[in-house]
C-alpha atoms as a PDB file:
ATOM      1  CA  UNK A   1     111.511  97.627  99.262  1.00  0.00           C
ATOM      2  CA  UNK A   2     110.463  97.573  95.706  1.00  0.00           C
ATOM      3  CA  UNK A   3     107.179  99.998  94.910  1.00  0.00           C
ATOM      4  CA  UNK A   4     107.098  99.310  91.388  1.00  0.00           C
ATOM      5  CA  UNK A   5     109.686  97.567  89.448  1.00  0.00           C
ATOM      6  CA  UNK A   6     110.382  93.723  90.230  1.00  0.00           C
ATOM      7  CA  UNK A   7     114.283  92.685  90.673  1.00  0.00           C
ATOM      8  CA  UNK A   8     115.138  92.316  87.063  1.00  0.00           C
ATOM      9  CA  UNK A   9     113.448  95.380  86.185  1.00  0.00           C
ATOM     10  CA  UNK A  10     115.391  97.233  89.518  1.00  0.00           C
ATOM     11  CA  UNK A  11     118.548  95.928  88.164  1.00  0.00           C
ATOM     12  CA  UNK A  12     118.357  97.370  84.643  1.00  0.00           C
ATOM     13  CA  UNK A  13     116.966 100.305  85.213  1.00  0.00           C
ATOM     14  CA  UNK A  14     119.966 100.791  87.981  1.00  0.00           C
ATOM     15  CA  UNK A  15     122.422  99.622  85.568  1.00  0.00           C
ATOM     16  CA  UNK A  16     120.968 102.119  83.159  1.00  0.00           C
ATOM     17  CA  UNK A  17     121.026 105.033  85.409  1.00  0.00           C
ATOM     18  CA  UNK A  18     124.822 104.194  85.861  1.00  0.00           C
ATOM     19  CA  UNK A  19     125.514 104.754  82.010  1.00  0.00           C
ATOM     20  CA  UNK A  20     124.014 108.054  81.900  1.00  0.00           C
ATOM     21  CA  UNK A  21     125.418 109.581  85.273  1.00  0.00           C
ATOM     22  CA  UNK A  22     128.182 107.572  85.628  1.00  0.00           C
ATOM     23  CA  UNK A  23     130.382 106.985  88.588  1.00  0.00           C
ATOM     24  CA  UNK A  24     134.030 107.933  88.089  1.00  0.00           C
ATOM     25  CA  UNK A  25     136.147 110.632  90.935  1.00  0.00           C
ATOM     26  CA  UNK A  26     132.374 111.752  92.117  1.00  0.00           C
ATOM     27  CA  UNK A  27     129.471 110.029  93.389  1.00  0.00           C
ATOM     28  CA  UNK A  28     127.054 108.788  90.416  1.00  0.00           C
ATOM     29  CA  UNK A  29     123.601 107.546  89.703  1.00  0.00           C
ATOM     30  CA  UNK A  30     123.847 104.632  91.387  1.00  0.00           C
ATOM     31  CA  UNK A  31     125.390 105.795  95.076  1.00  0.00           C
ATOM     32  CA  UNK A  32     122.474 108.550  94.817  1.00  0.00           C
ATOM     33  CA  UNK A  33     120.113 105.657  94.303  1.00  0.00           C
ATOM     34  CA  UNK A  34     118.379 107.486  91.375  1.00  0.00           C
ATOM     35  CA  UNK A  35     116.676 103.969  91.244  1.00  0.00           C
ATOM     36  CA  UNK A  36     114.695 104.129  94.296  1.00  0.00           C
ATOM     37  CA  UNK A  37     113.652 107.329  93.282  1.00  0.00           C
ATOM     38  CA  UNK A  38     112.345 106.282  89.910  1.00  0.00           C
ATOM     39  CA  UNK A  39     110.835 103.014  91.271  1.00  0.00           C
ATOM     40  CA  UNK A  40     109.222 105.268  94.101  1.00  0.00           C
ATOM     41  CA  UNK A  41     107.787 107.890  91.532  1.00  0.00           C
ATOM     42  CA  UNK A  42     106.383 104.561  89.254  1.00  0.00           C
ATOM     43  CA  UNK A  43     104.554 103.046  92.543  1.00  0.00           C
ATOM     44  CA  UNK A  44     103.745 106.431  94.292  1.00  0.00           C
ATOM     45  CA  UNK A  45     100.458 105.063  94.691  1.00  0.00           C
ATOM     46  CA  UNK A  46     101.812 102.053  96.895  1.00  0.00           C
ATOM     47  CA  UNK A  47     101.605 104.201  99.108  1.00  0.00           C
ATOM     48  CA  UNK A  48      99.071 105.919 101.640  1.00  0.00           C
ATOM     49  CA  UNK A  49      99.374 109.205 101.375  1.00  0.00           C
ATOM     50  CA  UNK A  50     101.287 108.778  97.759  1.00  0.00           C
ATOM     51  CA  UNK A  51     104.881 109.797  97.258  1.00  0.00           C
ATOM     52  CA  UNK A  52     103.771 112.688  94.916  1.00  0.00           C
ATOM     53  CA  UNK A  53     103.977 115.851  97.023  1.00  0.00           C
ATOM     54  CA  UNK A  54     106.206 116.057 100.608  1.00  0.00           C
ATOM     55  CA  UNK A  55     104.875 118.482 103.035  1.00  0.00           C
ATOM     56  CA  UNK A  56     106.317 121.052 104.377  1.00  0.00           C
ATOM     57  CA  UNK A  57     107.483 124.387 104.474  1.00  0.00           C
ATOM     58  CA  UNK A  58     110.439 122.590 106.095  1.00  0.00           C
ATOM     59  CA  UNK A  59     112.251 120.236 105.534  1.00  0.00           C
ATOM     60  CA  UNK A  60     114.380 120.507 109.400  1.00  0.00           C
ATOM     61  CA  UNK A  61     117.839 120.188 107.421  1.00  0.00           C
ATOM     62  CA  UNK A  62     118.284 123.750 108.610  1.00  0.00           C
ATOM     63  CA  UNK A  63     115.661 123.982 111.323  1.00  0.00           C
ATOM     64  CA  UNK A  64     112.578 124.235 111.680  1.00  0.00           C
ATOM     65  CA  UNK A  65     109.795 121.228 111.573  1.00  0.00           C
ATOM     66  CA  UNK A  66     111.307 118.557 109.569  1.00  0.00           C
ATOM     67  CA  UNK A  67     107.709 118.423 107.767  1.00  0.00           C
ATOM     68  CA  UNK A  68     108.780 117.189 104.218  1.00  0.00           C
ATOM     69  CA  UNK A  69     108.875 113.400 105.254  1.00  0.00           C
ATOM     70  CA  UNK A  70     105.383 114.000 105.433  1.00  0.00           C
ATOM     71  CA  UNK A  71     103.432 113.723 102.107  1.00  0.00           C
ATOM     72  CA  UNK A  72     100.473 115.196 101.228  1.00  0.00           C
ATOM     73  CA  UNK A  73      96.750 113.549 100.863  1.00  0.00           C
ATOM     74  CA  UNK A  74      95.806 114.280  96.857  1.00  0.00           C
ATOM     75  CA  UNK A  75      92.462 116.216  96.009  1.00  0.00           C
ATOM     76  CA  UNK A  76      90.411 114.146  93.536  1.00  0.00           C
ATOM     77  CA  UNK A  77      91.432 115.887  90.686  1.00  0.00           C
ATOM     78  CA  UNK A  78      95.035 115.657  91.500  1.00  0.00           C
ATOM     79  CA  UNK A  79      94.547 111.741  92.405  1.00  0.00           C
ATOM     80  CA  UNK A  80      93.320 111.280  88.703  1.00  0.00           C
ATOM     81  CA  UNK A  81      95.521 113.572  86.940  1.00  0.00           C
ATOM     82  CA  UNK A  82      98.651 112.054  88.695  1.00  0.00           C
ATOM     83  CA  UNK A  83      97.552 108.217  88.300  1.00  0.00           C
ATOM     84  CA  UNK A  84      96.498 109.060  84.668  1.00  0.00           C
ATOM     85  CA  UNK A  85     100.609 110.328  84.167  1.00  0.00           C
ATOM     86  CA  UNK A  86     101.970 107.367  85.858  1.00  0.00           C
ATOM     87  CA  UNK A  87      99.524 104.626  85.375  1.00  0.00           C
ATOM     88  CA  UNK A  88      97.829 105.826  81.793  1.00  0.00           C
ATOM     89  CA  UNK A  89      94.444 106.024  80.852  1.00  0.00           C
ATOM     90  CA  UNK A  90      93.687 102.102  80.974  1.00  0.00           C
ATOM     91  CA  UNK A  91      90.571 102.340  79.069  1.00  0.00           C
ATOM     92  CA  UNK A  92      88.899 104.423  82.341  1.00  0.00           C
ATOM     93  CA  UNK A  93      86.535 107.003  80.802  1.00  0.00           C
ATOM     94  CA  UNK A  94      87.778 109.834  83.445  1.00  0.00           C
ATOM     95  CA  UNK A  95      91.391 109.097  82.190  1.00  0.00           C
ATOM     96  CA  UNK A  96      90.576 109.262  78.640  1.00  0.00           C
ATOM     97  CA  UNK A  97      88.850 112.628  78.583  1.00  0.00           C
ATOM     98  CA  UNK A  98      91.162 113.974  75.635  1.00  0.00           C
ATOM     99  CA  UNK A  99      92.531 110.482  74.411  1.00  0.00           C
ATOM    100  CA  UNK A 100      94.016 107.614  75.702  1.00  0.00           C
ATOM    101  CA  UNK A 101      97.288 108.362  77.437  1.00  0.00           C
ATOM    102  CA  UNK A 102     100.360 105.525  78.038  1.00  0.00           C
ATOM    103  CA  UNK A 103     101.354 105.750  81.143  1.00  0.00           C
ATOM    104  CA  UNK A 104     104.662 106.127  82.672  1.00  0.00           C
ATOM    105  CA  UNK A 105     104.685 102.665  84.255  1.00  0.00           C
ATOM    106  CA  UNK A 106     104.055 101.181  80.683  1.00  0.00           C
ATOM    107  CA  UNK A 107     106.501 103.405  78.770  1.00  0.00           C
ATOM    108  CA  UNK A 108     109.168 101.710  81.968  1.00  0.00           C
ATOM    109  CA  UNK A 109     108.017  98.173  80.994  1.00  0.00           C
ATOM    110  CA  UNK A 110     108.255  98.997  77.385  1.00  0.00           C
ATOM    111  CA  UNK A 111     111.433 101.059  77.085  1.00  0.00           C
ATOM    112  CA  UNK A 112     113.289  97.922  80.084  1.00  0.00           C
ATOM    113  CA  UNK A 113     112.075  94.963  77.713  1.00  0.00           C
ATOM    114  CA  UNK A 114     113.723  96.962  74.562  1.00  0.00           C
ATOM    115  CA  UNK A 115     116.758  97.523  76.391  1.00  0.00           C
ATOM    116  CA  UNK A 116     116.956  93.226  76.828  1.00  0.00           C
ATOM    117  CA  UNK A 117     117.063  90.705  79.629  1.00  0.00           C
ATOM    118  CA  UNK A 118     120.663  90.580  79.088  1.00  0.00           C
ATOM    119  CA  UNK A 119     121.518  94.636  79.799  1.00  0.00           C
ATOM    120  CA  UNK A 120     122.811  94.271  82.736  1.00  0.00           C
ATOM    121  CA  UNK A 121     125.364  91.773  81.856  1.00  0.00           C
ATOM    122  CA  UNK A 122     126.727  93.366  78.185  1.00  0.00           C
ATOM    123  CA  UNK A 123     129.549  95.594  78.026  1.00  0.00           C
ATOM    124  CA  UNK A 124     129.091  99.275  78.829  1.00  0.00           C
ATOM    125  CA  UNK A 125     129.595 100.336  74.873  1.00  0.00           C
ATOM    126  CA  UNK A 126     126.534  97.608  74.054  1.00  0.00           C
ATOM    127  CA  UNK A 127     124.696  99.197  77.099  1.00  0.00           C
ATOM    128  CA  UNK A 128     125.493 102.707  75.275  1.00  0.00           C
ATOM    129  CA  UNK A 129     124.095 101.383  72.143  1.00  0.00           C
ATOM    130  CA  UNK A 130     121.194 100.187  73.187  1.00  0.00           C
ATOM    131  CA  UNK A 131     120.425 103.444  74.824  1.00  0.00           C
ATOM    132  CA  UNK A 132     120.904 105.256  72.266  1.00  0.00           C
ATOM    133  CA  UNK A 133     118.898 102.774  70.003  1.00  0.00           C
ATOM    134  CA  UNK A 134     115.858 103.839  71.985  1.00  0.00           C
ATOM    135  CA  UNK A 135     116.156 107.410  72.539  1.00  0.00           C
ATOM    136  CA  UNK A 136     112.610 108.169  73.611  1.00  0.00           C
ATOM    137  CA  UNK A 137     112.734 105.833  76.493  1.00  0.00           C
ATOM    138  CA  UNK A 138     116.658 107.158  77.093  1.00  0.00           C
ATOM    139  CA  UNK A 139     115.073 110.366  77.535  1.00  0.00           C
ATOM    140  CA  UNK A 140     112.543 109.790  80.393  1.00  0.00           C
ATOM    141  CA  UNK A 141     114.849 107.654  82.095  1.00  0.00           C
ATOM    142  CA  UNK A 142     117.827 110.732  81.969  1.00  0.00           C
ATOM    143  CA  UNK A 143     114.996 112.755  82.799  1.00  0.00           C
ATOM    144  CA  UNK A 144     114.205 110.592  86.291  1.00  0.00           C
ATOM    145  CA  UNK A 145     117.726 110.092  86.687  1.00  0.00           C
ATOM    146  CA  UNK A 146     118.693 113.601  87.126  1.00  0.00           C
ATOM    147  CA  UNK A 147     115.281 114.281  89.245  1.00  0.00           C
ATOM    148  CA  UNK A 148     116.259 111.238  91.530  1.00  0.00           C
ATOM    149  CA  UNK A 149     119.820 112.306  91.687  1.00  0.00           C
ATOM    150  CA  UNK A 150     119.434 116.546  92.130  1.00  0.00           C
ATOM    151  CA  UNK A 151     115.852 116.165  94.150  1.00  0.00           C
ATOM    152  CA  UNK A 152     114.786 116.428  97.910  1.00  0.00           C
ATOM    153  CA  UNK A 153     115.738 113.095  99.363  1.00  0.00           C
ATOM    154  CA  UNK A 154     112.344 112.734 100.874  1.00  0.00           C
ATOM    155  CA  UNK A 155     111.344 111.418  97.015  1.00  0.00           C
ATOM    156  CA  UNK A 156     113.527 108.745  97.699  1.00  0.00           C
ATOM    157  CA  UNK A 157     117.014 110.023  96.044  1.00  0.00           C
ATOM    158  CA  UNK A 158     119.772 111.580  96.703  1.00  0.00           C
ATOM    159  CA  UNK A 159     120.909 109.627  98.643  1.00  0.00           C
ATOM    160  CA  UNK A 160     122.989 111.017 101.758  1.00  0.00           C
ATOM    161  CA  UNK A 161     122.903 114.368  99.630  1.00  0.00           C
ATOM    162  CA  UNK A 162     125.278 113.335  97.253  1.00  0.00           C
ATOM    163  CA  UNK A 163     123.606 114.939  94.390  1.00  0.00           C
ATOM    164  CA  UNK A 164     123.084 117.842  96.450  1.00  0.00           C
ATOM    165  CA  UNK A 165     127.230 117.674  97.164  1.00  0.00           C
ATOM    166  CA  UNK A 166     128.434 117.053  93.939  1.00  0.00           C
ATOM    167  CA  UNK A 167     127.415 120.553  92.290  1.00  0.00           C
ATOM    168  CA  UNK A 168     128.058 122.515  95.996  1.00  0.00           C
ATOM    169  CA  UNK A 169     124.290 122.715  96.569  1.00  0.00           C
ATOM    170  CA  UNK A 170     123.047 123.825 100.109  1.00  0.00           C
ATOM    171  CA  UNK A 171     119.938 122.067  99.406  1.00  0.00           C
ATOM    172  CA  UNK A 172     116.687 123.673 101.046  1.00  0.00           C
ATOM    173  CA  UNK A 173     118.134 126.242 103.510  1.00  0.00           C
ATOM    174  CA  UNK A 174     114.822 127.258 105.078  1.00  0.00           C
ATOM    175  CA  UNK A 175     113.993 128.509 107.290  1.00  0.00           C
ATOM    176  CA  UNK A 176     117.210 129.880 107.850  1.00  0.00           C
ATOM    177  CA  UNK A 177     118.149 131.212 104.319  1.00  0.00           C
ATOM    178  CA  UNK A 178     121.107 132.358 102.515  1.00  0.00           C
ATOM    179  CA  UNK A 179     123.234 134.899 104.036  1.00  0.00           C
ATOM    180  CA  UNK A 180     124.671 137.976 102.165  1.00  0.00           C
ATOM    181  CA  UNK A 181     128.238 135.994 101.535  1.00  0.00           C
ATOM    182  CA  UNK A 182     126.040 132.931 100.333  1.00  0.00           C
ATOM    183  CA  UNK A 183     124.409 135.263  97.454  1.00  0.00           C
ATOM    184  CA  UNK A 184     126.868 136.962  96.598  1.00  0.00           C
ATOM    185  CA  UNK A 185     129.153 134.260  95.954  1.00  0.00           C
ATOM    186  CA  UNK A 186     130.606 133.692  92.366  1.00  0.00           C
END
Protein backbone atom coordinates (compact mmCIF):
# COMPACT_ATOMS: atom_id res chain seq x y z
CA UNK A 1 0.00 0.00 0.00
CA UNK A 2 1.44 3.17 -1.28
CA UNK A 3 1.61 6.19 1.58
CA UNK A 4 3.17 8.60 -0.57
CA UNK A 5 4.61 7.95 -3.89
CA UNK A 6 2.18 6.83 -6.84
CA UNK A 7 3.40 3.62 -9.01
CA UNK A 8 5.71 5.41 -11.32
CA UNK A 9 7.18 7.32 -8.64
CA UNK A 10 7.46 3.68 -6.40
CA UNK A 11 9.14 2.23 -9.33
CA UNK A 12 11.95 4.77 -9.75
CA UNK A 13 12.67 5.48 -6.61
CA UNK A 14 13.00 1.41 -6.14
CA UNK A 15 15.00 1.20 -9.17
CA UNK A 16 17.13 3.95 -7.74
CA UNK A 17 17.66 2.46 -4.42
CA UNK A 18 18.94 -0.67 -6.39
CA UNK A 19 21.87 1.42 -8.01
CA UNK A 20 23.15 2.68 -4.86
CA UNK A 21 22.90 -0.60 -2.65
CA UNK A 22 22.97 -2.93 -5.17
CA UNK A 23 22.10 -6.56 -5.14
CA UNK A 24 24.94 -8.90 -6.08
CA UNK A 25 26.11 -12.32 -3.47
CA UNK A 26 24.07 -10.30 -0.53
CA UNK A 27 20.71 -9.05 -0.13
CA UNK A 28 20.35 -5.29 -1.53
CA UNK A 29 18.13 -2.28 -1.46
CA UNK A 30 15.50 -3.66 -3.08
CA UNK A 31 14.94 -7.26 -1.06
CA UNK A 32 15.19 -4.87 2.16
CA UNK A 33 12.44 -2.84 0.59
CA UNK A 34 14.30 0.45 1.36
CA UNK A 35 11.30 1.72 -0.80
CA UNK A 36 8.57 1.13 1.54
CA UNK A 37 10.55 2.66 4.02
CA UNK A 38 11.14 5.87 2.14
CA UNK A 39 7.53 6.00 0.80
CA UNK A 40 6.41 5.34 4.54
CA UNK A 41 8.72 8.19 5.99
CA UNK A 42 7.23 10.68 2.86
CA UNK A 43 3.42 9.79 3.93
CA UNK A 44 4.05 9.28 7.74
CA UNK A 45 1.20 11.41 8.16
CA UNK A 46 -1.18 8.86 6.27
CA UNK A 47 -1.24 7.57 9.08
CA UNK A 48 -3.01 7.78 12.63
CA UNK A 49 -0.68 7.81 14.98
CA UNK A 50 2.17 8.82 12.19
CA UNK A 51 5.03 6.52 11.33
CA UNK A 52 7.55 8.98 12.96
CA UNK A 53 8.39 7.48 16.36
CA UNK A 54 7.66 3.43 17.30
CA UNK A 55 7.04 2.83 20.87
CA UNK A 56 8.62 0.92 22.95
CA UNK A 57 11.25 0.07 25.16
CA UNK A 58 10.81 -3.25 23.31
CA UNK A 59 10.67 -4.26 20.47
CA UNK A 60 9.77 -8.43 21.63
CA UNK A 61 12.59 -9.66 19.07
CA UNK A 62 14.33 -10.71 22.26
CA UNK A 63 11.49 -10.60 24.76
CA UNK A 64 9.77 -8.55 26.36
CA UNK A 65 6.48 -6.49 25.05
CA UNK A 66 6.81 -6.32 21.40
CA UNK A 67 5.82 -2.45 21.90
CA UNK A 68 7.68 -0.88 18.84
CA UNK A 69 4.81 -1.73 16.29
CA UNK A 70 3.18 0.74 18.25
CA UNK A 71 3.87 4.42 17.26
CA UNK A 72 3.67 7.23 19.20
CA UNK A 73 0.86 10.19 19.22
CA UNK A 74 3.10 13.60 18.31
CA UNK A 75 2.96 16.69 20.78
CA UNK A 76 2.00 19.82 18.82
CA UNK A 77 5.26 21.02 18.45
CA UNK A 78 6.60 17.81 17.21
CA UNK A 79 3.41 17.47 14.74
CA UNK A 80 4.59 20.86 13.14
CA UNK A 81 8.20 20.47 13.24
CA UNK A 82 7.96 16.94 11.61
CA UNK A 83 5.24 17.93 8.84
CA UNK A 84 7.27 21.18 8.23
CA UNK A 85 10.56 18.50 7.36
CA UNK A 86 8.51 16.29 5.26
CA UNK A 87 5.78 18.36 3.85
CA UNK A 88 7.66 22.06 3.81
CA UNK A 89 6.49 25.20 4.88
CA UNK A 90 3.60 25.59 2.15
CA UNK A 91 3.15 29.18 2.70
CA UNK A 92 1.65 28.26 6.53
CA UNK A 93 2.83 31.10 8.80
CA UNK A 94 3.72 28.46 11.76
CA UNK A 95 5.95 26.62 9.15
CA UNK A 96 7.65 29.62 7.96
CA UNK A 97 8.81 31.01 11.28
CA UNK A 98 12.58 31.31 10.04
CA UNK A 99 11.89 31.05 6.17
CA UNK A 100 10.19 29.01 3.91
CA UNK A 101 11.42 25.44 4.00
CA UNK A 102 11.00 22.71 0.81
CA UNK A 103 9.89 19.89 2.04
CA UNK A 104 11.04 16.42 1.72
CA UNK A 105 8.02 15.26 -0.28
CA UNK A 106 8.82 18.10 -2.86
CA UNK A 107 12.61 17.63 -2.98
CA UNK A 108 11.17 13.46 -3.89
CA UNK A 109 8.94 14.89 -6.68
CA UNK A 110 11.65 17.16 -7.81
CA UNK A 111 14.80 15.06 -7.59
CA UNK A 112 12.16 11.60 -9.41
CA UNK A 113 11.05 14.03 -12.36
CA UNK A 114 14.98 14.98 -12.91
CA UNK A 115 15.92 11.51 -12.83
CA UNK A 116 13.14 10.98 -16.10
CA UNK A 117 10.04 8.96 -16.83
CA UNK A 118 12.22 6.66 -18.62
CA UNK A 119 14.77 5.64 -15.43
CA UNK A 120 13.55 2.70 -14.87
CA UNK A 121 13.91 1.34 -18.27
CA UNK A 122 17.74 2.84 -19.27
CA UNK A 123 20.72 0.91 -18.71
CA UNK A 124 22.27 0.79 -15.25
CA UNK A 125 25.47 3.11 -16.46
CA UNK A 126 22.61 5.86 -17.77
CA UNK A 127 20.84 5.21 -14.36
CA UNK A 128 24.47 5.92 -12.76
CA UNK A 129 24.70 9.03 -14.70
CA UNK A 130 21.80 10.45 -14.00
CA UNK A 131 22.44 9.99 -10.36
CA UNK A 132 25.28 11.40 -10.31
CA UNK A 133 23.97 14.35 -12.52
CA UNK A 134 21.84 15.28 -9.54
CA UNK A 135 23.87 14.77 -6.58
CA UNK A 136 21.80 16.69 -4.07
CA UNK A 137 18.78 14.60 -4.62
CA UNK A 138 21.37 11.33 -4.86
CA UNK A 139 22.23 12.27 -1.49
CA UNK A 140 18.86 12.21 0.40
CA UNK A 141 17.82 9.31 -1.42
CA UNK A 142 21.40 7.26 -0.24
CA UNK A 143 20.63 8.84 2.88
CA UNK A 144 16.87 7.03 3.11
CA UNK A 145 18.24 4.15 1.49
CA UNK A 146 20.67 3.22 4.08
CA UNK A 147 18.02 4.33 6.97
CA UNK A 148 15.37 2.00 5.24
CA UNK A 149 17.86 -0.72 4.73
CA UNK A 150 20.00 -0.63 8.44
CA UNK A 151 16.66 0.65 10.51
CA UNK A 152 14.09 -1.09 12.90
CA UNK A 153 11.72 -2.85 10.56
CA UNK A 154 8.80 -1.36 12.34
CA UNK A 155 9.66 1.94 9.90
CA UNK A 156 8.81 -0.19 7.24
CA UNK A 157 12.44 -1.62 6.08
CA UNK A 158 14.51 -4.07 6.51
CA UNK A 159 12.81 -6.26 5.42
CA UNK A 160 13.00 -9.87 7.14
CA UNK A 161 16.23 -8.29 8.83
CA UNK A 162 18.25 -8.47 5.95
CA UNK A 163 19.97 -5.27 6.55
CA UNK A 164 20.29 -6.21 10.01
CA UNK A 165 22.02 -9.76 8.55
CA UNK A 166 24.15 -8.49 6.08
CA UNK A 167 26.69 -6.55 8.48
CA UNK A 168 26.11 -9.48 11.50
CA UNK A 169 23.86 -7.07 13.43
CA UNK A 170 21.84 -8.51 16.46
CA UNK A 171 19.48 -5.78 15.98
CA UNK A 172 17.76 -4.44 19.32
CA UNK A 173 18.71 -7.12 21.91
CA UNK A 174 16.64 -5.70 24.77
CA UNK A 175 15.68 -6.55 27.12
CA UNK A 176 17.95 -9.27 27.18
CA UNK A 177 21.30 -7.56 26.21
CA UNK A 178 24.64 -8.51 25.09
CA UNK A 179 26.48 -11.05 26.95
CA UNK A 180 30.22 -10.78 27.93
CA UNK A 181 31.30 -13.04 24.65
CA UNK A 182 28.92 -10.67 22.55
CA UNK A 183 31.12 -7.48 23.70
CA UNK A 184 33.99 -8.68 23.66
CA UNK A 185 33.94 -10.00 20.31
CA UNK A 186 36.44 -8.67 17.61
Amino acid sequence: MARFLDEHQYAIVRAACARLIPTDQDPGATEAGVVDYIDGFLGAFASDPPLIWAGGPFSGRFGGDPRFATFHRLSARDELAWRTRIEGSQGIPERERLGPVVGLQQQYRDGIAALGDDFVDVSPEEQDRRLQAHEAFTEVLHDHACEGMYGAPEYLGNRDLLGWSYIDFAGDVQPRGYTDEEVSQP
